[in-house]
PDB file of N, CA and C in Angstrom:
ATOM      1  N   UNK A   1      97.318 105.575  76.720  1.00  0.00           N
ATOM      2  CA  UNK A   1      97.074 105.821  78.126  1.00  0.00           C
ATOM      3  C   UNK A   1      95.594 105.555  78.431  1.00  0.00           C
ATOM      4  N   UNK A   2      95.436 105.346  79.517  1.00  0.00           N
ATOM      5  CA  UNK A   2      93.960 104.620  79.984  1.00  0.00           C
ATOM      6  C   UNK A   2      92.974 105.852  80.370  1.00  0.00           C
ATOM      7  N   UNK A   3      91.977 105.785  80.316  1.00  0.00           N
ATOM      8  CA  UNK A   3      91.203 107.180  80.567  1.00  0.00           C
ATOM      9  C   UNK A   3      91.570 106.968  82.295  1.00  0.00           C
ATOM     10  N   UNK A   4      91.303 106.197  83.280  1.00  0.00           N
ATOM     11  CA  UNK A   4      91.496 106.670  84.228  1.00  0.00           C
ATOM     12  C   UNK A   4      93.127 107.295  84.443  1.00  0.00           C
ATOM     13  N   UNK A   5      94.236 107.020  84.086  1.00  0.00           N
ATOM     14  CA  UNK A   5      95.485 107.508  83.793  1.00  0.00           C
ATOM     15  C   UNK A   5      95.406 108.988  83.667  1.00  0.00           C
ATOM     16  N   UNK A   6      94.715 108.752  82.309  1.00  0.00           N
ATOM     17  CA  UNK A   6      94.405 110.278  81.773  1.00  0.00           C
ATOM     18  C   UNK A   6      93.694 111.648  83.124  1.00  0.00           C
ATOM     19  N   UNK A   7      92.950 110.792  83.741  1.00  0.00           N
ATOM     20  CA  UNK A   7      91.854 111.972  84.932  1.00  0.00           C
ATOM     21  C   UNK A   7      92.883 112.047  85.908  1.00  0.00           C
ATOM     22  N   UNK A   8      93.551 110.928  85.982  1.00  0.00           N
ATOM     23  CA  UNK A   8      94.378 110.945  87.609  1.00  0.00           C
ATOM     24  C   UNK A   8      95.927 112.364  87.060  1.00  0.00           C
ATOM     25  N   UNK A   9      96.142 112.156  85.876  1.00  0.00           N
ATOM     26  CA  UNK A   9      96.933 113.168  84.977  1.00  0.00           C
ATOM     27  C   UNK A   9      96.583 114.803  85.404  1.00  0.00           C
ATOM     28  N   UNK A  10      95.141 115.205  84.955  1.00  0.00           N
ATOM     29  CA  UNK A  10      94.393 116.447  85.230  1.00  0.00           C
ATOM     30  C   UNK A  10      94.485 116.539  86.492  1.00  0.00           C
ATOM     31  N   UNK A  11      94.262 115.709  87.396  1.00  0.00           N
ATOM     32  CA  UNK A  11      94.022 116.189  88.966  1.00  0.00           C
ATOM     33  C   UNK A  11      95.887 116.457  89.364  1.00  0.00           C
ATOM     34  N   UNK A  12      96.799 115.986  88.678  1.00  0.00           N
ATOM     35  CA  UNK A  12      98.355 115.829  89.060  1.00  0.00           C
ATOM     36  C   UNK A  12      98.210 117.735  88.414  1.00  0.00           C
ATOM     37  N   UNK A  13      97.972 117.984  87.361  1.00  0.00           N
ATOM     38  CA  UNK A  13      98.539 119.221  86.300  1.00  0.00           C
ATOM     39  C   UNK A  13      97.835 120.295  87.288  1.00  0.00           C
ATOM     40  N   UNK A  14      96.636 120.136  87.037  1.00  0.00           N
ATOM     41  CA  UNK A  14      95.750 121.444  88.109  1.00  0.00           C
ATOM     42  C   UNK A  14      96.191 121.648  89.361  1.00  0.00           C
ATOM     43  N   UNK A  15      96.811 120.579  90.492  1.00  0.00           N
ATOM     44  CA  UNK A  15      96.572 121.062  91.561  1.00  0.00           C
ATOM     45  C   UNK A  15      96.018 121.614  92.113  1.00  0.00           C
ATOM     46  N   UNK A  16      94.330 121.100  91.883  1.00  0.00           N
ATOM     47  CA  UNK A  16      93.357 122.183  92.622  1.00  0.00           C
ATOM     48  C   UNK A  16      92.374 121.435  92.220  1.00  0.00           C
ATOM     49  N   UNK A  17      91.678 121.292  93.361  1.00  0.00           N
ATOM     50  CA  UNK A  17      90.011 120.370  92.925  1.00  0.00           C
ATOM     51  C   UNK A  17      89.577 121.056  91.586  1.00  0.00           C
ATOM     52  N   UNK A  18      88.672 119.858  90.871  1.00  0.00           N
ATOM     53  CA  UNK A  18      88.323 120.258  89.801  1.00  0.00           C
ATOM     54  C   UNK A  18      87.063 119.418  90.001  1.00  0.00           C
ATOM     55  N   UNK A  19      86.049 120.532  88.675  1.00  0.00           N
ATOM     56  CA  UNK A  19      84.493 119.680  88.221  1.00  0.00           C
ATOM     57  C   UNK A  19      84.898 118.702  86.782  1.00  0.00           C
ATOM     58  N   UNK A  20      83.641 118.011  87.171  1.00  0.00           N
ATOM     59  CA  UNK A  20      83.710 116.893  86.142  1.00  0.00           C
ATOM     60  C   UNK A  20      84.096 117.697  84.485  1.00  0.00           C
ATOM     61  N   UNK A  21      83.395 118.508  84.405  1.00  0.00           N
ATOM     62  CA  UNK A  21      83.473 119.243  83.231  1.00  0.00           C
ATOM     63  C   UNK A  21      84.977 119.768  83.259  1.00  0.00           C
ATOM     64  N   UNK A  22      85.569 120.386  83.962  1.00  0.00           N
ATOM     65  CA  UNK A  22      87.085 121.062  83.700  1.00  0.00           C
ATOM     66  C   UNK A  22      87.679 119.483  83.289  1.00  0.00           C
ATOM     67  N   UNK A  23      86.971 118.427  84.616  1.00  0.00           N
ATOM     68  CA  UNK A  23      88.646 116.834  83.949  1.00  0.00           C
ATOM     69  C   UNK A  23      87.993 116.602  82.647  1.00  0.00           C
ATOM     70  N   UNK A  24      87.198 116.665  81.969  1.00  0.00           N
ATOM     71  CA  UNK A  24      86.766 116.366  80.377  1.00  0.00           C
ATOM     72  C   UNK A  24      87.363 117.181  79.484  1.00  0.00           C
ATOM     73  N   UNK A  25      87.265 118.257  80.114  1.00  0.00           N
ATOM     74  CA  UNK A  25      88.314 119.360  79.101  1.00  0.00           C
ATOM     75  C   UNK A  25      89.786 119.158  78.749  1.00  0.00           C
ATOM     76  N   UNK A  26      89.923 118.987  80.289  1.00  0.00           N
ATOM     77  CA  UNK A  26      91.782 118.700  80.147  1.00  0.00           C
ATOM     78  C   UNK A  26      91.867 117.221  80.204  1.00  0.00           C
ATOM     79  N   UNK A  27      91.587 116.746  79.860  1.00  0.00           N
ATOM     80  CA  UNK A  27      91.807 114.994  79.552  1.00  0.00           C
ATOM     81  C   UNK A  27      91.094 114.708  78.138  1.00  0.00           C
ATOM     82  N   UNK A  28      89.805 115.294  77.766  1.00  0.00           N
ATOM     83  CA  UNK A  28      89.618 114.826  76.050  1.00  0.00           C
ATOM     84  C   UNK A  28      88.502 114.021  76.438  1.00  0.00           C
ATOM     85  N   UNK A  29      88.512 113.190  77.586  1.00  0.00           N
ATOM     86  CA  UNK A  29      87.509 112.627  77.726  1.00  0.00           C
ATOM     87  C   UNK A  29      85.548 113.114  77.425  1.00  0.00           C
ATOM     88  N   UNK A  30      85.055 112.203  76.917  1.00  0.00           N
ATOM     89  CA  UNK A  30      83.372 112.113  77.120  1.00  0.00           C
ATOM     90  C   UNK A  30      82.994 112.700  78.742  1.00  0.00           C
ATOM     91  N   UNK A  31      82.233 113.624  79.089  1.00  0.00           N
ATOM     92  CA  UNK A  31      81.268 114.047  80.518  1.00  0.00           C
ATOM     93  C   UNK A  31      80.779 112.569  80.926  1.00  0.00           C
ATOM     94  N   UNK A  32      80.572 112.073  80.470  1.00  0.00           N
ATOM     95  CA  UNK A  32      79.584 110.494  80.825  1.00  0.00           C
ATOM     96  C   UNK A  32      81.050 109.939  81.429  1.00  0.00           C
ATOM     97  N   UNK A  33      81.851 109.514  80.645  1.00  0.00           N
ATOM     98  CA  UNK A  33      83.146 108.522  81.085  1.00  0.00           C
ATOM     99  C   UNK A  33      83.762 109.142  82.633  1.00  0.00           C
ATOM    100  N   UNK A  34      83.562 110.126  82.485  1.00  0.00           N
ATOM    101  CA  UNK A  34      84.578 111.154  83.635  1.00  0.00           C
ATOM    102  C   UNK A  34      84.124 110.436  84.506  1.00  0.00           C
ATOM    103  N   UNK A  35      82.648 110.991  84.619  1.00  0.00           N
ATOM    104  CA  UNK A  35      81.810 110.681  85.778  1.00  0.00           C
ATOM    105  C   UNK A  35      81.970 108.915  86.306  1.00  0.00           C
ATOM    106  N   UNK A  36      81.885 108.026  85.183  1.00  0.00           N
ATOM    107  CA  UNK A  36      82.003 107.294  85.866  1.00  0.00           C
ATOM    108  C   UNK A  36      82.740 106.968  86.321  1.00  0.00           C
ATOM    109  N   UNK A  37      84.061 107.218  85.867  1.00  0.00           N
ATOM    110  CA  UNK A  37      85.746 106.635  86.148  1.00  0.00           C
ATOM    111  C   UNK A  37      85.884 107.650  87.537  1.00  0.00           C
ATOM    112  N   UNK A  38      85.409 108.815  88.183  1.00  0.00           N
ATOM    113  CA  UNK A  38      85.228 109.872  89.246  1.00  0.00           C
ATOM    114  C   UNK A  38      84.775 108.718  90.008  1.00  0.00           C
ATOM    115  N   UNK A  39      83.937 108.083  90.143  1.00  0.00           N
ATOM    116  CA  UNK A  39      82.692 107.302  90.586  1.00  0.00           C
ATOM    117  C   UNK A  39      83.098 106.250  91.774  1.00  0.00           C
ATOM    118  N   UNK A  40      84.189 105.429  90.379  1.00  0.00           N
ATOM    119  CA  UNK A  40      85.033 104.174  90.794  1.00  0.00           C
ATOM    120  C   UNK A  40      86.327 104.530  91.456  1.00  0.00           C
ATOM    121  N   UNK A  41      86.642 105.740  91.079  1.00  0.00           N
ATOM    122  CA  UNK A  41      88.127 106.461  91.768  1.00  0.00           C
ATOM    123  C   UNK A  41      87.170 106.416  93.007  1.00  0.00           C
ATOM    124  N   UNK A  42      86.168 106.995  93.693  1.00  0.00           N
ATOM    125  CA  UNK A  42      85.962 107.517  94.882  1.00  0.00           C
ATOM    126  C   UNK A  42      85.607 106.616  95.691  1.00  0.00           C
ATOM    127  N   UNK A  43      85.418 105.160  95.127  1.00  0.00           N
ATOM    128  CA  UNK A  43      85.308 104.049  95.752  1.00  0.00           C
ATOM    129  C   UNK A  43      86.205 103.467  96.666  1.00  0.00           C
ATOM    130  N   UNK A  44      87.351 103.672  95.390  1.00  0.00           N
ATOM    131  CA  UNK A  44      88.593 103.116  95.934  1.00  0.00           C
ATOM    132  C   UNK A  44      89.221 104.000  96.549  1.00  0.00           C
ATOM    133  N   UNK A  45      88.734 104.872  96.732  1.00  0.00           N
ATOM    134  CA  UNK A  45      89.349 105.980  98.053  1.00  0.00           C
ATOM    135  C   UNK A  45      90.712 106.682  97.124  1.00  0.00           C
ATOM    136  N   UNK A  46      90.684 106.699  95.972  1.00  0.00           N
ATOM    137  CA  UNK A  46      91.817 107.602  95.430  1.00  0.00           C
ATOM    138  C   UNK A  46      91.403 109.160  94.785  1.00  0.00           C
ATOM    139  N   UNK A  47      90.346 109.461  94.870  1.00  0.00           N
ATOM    140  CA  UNK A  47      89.940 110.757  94.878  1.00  0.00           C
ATOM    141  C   UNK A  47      88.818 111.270  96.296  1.00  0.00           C
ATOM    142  N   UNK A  48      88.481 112.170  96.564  1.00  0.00           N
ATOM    143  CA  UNK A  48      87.714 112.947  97.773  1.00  0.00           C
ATOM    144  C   UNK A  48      86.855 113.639  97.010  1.00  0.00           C
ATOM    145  N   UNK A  49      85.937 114.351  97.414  1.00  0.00           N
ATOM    146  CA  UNK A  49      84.966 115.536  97.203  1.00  0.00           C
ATOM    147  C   UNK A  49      85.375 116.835  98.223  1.00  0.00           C
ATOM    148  N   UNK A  50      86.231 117.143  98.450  1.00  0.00           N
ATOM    149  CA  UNK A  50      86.095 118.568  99.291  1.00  0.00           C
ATOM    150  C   UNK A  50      84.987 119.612  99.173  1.00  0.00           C
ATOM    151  N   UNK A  51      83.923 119.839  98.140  1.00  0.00           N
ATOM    152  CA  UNK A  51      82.982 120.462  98.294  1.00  0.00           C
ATOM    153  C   UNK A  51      82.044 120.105  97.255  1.00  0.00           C
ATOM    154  N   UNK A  52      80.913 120.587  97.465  1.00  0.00           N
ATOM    155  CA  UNK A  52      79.957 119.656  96.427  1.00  0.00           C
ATOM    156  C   UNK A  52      80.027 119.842  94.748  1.00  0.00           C
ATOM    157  N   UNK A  53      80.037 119.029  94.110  1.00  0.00           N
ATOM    158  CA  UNK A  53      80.616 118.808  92.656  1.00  0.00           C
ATOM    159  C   UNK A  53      82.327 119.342  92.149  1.00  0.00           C
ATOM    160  N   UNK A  54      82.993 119.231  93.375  1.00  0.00           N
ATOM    161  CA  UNK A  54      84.371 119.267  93.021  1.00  0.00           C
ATOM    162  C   UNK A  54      84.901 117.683  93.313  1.00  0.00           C
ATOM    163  N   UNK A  55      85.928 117.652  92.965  1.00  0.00           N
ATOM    164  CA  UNK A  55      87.025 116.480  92.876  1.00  0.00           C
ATOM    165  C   UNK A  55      88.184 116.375  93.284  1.00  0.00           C
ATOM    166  N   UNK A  56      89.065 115.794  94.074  1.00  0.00           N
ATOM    167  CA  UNK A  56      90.174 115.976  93.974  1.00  0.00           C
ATOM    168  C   UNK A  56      91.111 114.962  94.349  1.00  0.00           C
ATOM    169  N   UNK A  57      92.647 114.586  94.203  1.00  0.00           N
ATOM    170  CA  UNK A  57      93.556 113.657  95.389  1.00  0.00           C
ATOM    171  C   UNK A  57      93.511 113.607  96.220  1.00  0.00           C
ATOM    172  N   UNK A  58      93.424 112.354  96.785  1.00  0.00           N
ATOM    173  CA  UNK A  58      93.764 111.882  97.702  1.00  0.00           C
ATOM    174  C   UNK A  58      95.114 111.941  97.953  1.00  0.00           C
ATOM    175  N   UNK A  59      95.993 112.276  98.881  1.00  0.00           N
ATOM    176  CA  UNK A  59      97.765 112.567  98.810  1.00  0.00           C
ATOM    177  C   UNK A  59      98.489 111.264  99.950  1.00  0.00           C
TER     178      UNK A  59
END
């Protein structure tokens, strides 16, 4: 599975904005990778920020 697979996975399981640090936990991923794959998700408009250093779906 692809690390972005893997983050878009954590944001499906939690249902609930999450910090970079919780999607590293529950995905396995590196803090560095999160962030960037967070980065490029928010580009492409498939994740939001609802408050500052949270994360979440776009639905």
């Amino acid at each position: 599975m692809e690390s972005r697979d893997l983050i878009i996975k954590a944001f499906e399981e939690a249902g609930k904005p999450l910090k970079t640090g919780e999607i590293d936990e529950i995905s396995g991923l590196d803090k560095k990778e999160v962030g960037n794959i967070i980065k490029k998700l928010k580009e492409e408009e498939v994740v939001f920020s609802p408050k500052r250093c949270y994360y979440n779906m776009k639905k």
